[in-house]
N, C-alpha and C. Protein backbone atom coordinates (compact mmCIF):
# COMPACT_ATOMS: atom_id res chain seq x y z
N UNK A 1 24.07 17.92 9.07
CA UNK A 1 22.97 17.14 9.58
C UNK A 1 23.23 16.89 11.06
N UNK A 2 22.24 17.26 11.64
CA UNK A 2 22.08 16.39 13.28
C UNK A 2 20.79 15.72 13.80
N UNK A 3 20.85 14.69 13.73
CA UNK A 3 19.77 14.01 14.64
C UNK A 3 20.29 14.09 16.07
N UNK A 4 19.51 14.15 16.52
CA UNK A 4 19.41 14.12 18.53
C UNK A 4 18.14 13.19 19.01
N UNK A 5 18.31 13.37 19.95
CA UNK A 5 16.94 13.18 20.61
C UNK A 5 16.22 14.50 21.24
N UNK A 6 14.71 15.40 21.02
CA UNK A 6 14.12 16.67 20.96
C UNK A 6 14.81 16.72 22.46
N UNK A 7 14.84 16.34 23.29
CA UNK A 7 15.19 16.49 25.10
C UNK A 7 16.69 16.98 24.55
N UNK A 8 17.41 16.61 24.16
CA UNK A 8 19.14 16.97 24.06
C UNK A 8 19.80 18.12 22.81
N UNK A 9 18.62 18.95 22.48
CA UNK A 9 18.82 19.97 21.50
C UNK A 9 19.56 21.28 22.33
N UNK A 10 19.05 21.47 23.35
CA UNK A 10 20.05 22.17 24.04
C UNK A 10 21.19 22.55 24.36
N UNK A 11 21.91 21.21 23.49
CA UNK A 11 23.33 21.57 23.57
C UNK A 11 24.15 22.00 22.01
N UNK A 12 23.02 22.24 21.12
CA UNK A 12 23.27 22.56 19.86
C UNK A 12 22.80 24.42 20.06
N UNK A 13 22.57 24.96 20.62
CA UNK A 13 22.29 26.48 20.97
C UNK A 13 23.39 26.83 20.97
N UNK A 14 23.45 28.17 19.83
CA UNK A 14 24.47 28.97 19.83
C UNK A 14 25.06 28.83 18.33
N UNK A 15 24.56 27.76 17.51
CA UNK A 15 24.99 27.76 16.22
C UNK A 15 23.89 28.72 15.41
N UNK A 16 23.09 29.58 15.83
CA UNK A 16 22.62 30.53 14.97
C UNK A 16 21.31 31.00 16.02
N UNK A 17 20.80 32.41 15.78
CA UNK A 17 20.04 32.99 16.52
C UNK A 17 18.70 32.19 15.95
N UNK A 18 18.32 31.76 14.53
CA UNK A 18 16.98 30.89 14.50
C UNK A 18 17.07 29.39 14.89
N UNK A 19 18.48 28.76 15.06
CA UNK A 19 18.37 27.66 15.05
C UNK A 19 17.80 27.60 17.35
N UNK A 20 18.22 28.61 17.87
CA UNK A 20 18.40 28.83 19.09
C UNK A 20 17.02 29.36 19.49
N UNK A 21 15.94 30.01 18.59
CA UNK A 21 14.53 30.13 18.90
C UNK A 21 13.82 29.30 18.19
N UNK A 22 13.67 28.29 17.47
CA UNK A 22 13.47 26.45 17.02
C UNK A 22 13.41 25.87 18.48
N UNK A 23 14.68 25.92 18.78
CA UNK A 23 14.86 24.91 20.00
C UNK A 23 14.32 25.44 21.16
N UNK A 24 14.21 26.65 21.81
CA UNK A 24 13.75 27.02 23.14
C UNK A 24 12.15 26.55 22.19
N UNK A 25 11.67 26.91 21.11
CA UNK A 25 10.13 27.01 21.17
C UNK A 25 9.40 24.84 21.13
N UNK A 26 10.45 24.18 20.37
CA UNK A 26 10.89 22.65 20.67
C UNK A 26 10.48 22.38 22.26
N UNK A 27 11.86 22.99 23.01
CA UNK A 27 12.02 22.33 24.78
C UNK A 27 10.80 23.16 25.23
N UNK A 28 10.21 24.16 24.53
CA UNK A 28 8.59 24.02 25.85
C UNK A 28 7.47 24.55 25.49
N UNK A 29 7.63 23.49 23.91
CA UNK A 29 5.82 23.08 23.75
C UNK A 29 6.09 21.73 22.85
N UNK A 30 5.24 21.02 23.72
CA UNK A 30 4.89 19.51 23.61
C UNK A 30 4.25 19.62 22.06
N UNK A 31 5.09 18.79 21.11
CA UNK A 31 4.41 18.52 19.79
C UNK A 31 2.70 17.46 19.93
N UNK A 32 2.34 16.97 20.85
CA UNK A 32 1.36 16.20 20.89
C UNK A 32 0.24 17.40 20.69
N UNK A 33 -0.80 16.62 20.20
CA UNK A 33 -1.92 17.56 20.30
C UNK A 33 -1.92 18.77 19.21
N UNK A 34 -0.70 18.45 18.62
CA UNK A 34 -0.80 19.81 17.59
C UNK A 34 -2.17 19.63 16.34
N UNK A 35 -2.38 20.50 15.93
CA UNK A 35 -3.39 20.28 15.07
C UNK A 35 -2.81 20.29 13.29
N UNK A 36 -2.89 19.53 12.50
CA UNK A 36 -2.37 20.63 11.28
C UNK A 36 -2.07 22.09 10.91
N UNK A 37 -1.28 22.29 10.04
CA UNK A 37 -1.30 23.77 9.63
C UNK A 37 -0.18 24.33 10.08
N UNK A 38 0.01 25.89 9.67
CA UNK A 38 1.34 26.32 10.19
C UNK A 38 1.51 27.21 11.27
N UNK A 39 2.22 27.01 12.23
CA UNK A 39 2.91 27.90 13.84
C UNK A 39 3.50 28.73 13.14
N UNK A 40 3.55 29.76 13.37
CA UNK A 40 4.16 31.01 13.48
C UNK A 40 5.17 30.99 14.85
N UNK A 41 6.53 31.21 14.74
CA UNK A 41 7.29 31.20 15.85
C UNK A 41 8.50 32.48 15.79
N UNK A 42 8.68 33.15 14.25
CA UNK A 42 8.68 34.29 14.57
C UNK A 42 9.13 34.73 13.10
N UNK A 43 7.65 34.65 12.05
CA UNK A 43 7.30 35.39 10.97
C UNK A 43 8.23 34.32 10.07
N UNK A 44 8.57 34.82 9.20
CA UNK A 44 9.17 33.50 7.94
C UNK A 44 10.68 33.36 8.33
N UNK A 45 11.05 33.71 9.41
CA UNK A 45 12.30 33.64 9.74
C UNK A 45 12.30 31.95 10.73
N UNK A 46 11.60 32.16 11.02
CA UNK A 46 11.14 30.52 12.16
C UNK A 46 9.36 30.37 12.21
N UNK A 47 9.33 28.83 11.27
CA UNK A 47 8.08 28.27 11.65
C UNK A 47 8.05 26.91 11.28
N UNK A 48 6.63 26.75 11.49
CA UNK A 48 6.89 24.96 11.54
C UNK A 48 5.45 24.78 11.22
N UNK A 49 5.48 23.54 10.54
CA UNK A 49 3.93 23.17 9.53
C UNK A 49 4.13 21.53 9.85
N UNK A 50 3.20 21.51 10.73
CA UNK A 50 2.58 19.97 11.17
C UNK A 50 1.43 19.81 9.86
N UNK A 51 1.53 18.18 9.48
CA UNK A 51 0.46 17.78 8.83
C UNK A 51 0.58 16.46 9.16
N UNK A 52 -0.40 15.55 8.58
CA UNK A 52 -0.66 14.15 8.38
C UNK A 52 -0.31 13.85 7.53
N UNK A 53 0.19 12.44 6.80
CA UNK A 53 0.55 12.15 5.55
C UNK A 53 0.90 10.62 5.29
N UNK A 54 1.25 10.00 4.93
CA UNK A 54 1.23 8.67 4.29
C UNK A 54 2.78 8.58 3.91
N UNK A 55 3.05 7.48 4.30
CA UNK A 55 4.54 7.49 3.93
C UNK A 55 4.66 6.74 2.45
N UNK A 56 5.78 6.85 2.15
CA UNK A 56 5.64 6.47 0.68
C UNK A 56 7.03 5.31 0.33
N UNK A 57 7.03 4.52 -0.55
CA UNK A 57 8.38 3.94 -0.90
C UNK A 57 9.12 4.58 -1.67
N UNK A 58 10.48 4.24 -1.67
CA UNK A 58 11.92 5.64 -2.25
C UNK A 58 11.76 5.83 -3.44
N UNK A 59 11.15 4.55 -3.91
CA UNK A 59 10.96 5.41 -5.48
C UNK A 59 9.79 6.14 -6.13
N UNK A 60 8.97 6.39 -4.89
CA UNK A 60 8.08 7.81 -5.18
C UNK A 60 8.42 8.95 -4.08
N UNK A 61 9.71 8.89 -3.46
CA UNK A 61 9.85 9.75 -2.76
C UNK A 61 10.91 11.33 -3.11
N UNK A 62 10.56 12.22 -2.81
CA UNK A 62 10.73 13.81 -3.34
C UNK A 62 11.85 13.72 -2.87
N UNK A 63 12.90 14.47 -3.30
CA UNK A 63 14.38 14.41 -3.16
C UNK A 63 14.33 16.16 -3.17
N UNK A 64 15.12 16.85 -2.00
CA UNK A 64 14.89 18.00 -2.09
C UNK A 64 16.12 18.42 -1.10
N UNK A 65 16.31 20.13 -1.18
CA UNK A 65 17.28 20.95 -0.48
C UNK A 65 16.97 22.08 -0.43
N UNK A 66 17.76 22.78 0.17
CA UNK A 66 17.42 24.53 0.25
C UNK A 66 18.19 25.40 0.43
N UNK A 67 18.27 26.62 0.11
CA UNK A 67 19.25 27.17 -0.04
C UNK A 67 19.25 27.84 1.19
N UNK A 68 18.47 27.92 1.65
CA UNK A 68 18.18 29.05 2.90
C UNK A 68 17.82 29.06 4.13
N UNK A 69 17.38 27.71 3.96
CA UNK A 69 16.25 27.13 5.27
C UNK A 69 16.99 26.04 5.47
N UNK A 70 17.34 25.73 7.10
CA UNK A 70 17.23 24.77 7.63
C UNK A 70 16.46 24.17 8.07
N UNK A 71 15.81 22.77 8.37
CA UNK A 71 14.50 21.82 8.41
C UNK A 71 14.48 21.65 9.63
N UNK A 72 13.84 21.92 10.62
CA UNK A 72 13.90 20.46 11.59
C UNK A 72 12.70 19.40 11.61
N UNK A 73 12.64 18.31 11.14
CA UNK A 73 11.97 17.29 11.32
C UNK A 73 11.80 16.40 12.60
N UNK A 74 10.31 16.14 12.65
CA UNK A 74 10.13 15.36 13.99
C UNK A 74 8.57 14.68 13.45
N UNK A 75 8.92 13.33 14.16
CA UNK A 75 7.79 12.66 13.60
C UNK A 75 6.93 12.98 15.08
N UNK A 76 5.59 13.35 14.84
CA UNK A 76 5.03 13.51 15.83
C UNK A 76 4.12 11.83 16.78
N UNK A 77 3.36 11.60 15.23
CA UNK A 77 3.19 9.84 15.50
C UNK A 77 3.60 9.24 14.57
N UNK A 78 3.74 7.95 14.54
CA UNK A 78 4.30 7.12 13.57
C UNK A 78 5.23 7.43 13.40
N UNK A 79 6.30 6.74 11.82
CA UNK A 79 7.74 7.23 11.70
C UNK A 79 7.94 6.67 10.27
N UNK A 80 9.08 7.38 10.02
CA UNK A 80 9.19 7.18 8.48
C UNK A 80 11.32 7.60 8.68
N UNK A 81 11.48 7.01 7.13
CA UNK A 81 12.99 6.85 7.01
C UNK A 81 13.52 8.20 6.30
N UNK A 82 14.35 9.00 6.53
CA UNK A 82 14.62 10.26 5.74
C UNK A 82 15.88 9.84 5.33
N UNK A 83 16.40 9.84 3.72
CA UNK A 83 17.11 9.91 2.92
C UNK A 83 18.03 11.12 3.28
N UNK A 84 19.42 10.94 3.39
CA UNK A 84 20.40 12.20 3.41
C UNK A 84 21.27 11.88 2.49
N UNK A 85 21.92 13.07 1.55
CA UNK A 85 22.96 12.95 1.02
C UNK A 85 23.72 14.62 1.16
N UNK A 86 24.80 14.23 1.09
CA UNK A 86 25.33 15.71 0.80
C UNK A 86 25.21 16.36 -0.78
N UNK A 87 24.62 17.56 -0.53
CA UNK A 87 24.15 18.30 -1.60
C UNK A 87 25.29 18.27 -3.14
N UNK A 88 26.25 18.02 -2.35
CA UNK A 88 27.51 17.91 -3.69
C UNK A 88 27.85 17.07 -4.11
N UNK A 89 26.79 15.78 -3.75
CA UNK A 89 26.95 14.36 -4.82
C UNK A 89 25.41 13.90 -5.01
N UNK A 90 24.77 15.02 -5.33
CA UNK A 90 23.16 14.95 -6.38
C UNK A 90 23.39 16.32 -7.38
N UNK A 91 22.63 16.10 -8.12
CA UNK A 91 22.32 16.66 -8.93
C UNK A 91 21.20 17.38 -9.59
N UNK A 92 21.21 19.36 -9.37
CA UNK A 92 19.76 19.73 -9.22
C UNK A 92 18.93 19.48 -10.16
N UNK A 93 17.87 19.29 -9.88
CA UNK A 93 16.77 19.20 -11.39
C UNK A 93 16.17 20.45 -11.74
N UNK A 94 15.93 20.86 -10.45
CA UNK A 94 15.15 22.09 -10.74
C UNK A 94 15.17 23.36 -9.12
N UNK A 95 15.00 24.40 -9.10
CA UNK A 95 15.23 25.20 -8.10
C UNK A 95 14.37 26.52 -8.35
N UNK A 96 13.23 26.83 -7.04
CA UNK A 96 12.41 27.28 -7.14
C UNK A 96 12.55 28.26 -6.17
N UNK A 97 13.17 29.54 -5.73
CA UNK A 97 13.80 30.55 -5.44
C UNK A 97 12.71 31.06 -4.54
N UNK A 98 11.26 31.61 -5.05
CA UNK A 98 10.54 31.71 -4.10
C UNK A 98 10.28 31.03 -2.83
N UNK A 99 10.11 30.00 -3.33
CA UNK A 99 9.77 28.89 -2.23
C UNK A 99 11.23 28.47 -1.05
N UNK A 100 12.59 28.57 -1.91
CA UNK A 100 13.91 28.26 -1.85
C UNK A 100 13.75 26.35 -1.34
N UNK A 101 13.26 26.08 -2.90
CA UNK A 101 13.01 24.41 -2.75
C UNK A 101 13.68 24.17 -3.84
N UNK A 102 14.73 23.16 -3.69
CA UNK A 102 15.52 22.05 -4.95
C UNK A 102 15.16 20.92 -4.86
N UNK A 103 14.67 20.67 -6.29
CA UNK A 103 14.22 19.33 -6.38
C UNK A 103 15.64 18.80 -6.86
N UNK A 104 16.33 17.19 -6.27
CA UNK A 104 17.89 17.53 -6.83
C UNK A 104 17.64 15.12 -7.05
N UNK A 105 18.31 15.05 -7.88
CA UNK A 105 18.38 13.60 -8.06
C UNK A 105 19.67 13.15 -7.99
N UNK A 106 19.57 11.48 -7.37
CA UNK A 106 21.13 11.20 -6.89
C UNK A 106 20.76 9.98 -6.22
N UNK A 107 22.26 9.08 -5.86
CA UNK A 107 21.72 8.34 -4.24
C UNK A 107 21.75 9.19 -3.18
N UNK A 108 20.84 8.16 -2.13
CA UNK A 108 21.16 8.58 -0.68
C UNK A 108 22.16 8.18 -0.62
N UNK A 109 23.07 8.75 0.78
CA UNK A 109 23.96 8.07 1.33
C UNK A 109 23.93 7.52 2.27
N UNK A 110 22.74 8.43 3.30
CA UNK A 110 22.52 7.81 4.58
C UNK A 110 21.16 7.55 4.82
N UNK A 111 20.47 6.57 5.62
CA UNK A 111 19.33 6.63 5.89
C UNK A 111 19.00 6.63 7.54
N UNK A 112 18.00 7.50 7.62
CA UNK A 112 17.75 7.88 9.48
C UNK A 112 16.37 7.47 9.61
N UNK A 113 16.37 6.86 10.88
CA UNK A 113 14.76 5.98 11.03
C UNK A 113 14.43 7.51 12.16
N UNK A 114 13.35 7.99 11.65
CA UNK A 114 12.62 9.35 12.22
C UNK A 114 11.61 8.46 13.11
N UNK A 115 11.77 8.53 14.34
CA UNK A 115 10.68 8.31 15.33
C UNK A 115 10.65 9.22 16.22
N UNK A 116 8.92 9.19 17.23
CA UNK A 116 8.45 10.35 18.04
C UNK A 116 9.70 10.89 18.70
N UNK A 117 9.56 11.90 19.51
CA UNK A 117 10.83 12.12 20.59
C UNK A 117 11.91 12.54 19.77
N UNK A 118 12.43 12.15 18.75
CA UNK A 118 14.13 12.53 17.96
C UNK A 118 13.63 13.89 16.94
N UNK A 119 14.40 14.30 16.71
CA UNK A 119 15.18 15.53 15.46
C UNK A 119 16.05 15.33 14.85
N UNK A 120 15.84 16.06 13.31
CA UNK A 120 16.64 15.42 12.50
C UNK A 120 16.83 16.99 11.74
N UNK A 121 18.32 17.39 12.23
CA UNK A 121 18.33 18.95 11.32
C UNK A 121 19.13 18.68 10.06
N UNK A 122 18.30 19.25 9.42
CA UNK A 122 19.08 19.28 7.65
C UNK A 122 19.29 20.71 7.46
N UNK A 123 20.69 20.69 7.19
CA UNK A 123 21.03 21.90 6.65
C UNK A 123 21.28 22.18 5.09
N UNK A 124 21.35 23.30 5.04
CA UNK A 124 21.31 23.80 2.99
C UNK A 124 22.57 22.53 3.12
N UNK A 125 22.97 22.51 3.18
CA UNK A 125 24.40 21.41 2.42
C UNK A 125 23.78 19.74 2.76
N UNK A 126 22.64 19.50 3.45
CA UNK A 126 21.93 17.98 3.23
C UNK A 126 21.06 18.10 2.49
N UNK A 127 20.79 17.40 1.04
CA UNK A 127 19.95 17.24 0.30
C UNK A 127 18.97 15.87 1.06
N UNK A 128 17.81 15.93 0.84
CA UNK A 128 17.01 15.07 1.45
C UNK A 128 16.00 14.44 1.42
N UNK A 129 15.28 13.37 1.75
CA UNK A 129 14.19 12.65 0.55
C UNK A 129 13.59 12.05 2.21
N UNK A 130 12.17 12.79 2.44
CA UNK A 130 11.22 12.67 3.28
C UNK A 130 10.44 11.59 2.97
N UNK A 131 9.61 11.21 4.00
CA UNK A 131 8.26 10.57 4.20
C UNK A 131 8.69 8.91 3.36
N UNK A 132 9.83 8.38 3.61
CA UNK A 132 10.06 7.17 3.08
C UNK A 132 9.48 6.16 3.96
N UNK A 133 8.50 4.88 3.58
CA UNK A 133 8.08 3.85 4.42
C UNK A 133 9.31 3.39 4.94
N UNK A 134 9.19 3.12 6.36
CA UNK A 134 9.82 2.21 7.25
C UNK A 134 8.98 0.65 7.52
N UNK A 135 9.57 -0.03 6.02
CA UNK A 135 8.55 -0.97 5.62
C UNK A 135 7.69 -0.99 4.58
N UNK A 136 6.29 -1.12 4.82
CA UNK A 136 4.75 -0.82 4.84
C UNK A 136 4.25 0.59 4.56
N UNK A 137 4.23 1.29 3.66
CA UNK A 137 3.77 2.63 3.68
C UNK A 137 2.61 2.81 5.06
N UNK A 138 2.68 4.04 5.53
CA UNK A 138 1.69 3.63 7.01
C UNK A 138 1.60 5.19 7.29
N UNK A 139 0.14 5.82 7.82
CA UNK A 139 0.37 6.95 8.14
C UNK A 139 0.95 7.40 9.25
N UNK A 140 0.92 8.93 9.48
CA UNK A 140 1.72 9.36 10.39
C UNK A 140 1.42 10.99 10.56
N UNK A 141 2.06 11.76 11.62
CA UNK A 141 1.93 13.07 11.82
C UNK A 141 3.23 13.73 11.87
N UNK A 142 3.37 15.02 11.33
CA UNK A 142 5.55 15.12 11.37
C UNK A 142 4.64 16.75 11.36
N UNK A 143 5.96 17.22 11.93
CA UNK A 143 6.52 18.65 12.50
C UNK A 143 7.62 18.94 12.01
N UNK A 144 7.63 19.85 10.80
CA UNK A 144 8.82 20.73 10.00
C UNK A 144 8.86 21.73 10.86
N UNK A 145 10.21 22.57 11.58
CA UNK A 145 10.43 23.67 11.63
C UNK A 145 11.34 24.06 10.35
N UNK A 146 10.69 25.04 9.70
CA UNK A 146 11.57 25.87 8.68
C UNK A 146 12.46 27.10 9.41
N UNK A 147 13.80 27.16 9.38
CA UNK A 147 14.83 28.28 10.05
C UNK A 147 15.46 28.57 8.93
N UNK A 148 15.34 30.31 8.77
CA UNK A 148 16.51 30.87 8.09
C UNK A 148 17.51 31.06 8.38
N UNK A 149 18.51 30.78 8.04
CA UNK A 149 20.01 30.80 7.90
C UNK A 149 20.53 31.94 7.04
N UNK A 150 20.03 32.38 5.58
CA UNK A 150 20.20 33.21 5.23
C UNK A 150 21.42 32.33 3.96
């Protein structure tokens, strides 16, 4: 896992050729203004799916991992709390190969307050539980980049 702030990703380049075209396509295009739907940044190897959504409290919130894909999360407006645990103290429920999505149950261990401006990379070894209210369930706009790792 790394949170940063999106301005200081630059110094994480060099830990993988998708995690290194994420970040140049991050440092120079402004997430504002994005519209829903999914960027193409270079075919299913690097992309990223902005939507709107509603944050939710932890105990309706999706607990998930991947085998393949690293995440980068960014709240575009509003903000919400992302659940981390390491993948080797949950337990999978279920694992959906196409998609390379684990639904996995457990505690968190850590919790990260996702606001505009920051990144939050989850790698296959952080299991992770999105879109948690900070508070007040409240909407919001977030930016997944999906990166293969392989």
């Amino acid at each position: 896992m790394i949170y940063a702030e999106i301005k200081d990703l630059e110094r994480y380049r060099g830990l993988g050729a998708g995690l290194d075209r994420a970040i140049g396509y991050l440092l120079g295009n402004p997430l504002d203004g994005l519209e829903p739907g999914r960027y193409e940044i270079d075919g299913n190897r690097v992309y990223m799916n902005v939507f709107d959504y509603e944050t939710v409290p932890e105990e309706e919130g999706f607990f998930e991992a991947h085998r393949k894909y690293a995440d980068i999360h960014m709240a575009v407006t509003g903000e919400e709390i992302v659940g981390v645990s390491d993948l080797s103290r949950v337990s999978v429920k279920t694992f959906d190969e196409e998609r390379d999505l684990m639904e996995v149950e457990g505690a968190v261990e850590h919790y990260i307050r996702l606001l505009p401006g920051k990144a939050l990379i989850t790698l296959p070894e952080d299991a992770h539980m999105v879109k948690l209210a900070a508070g007040s369930p409240s909407a919001g706009k977030k930016a997944v980049i999906q990166v293969y790792i392989g």
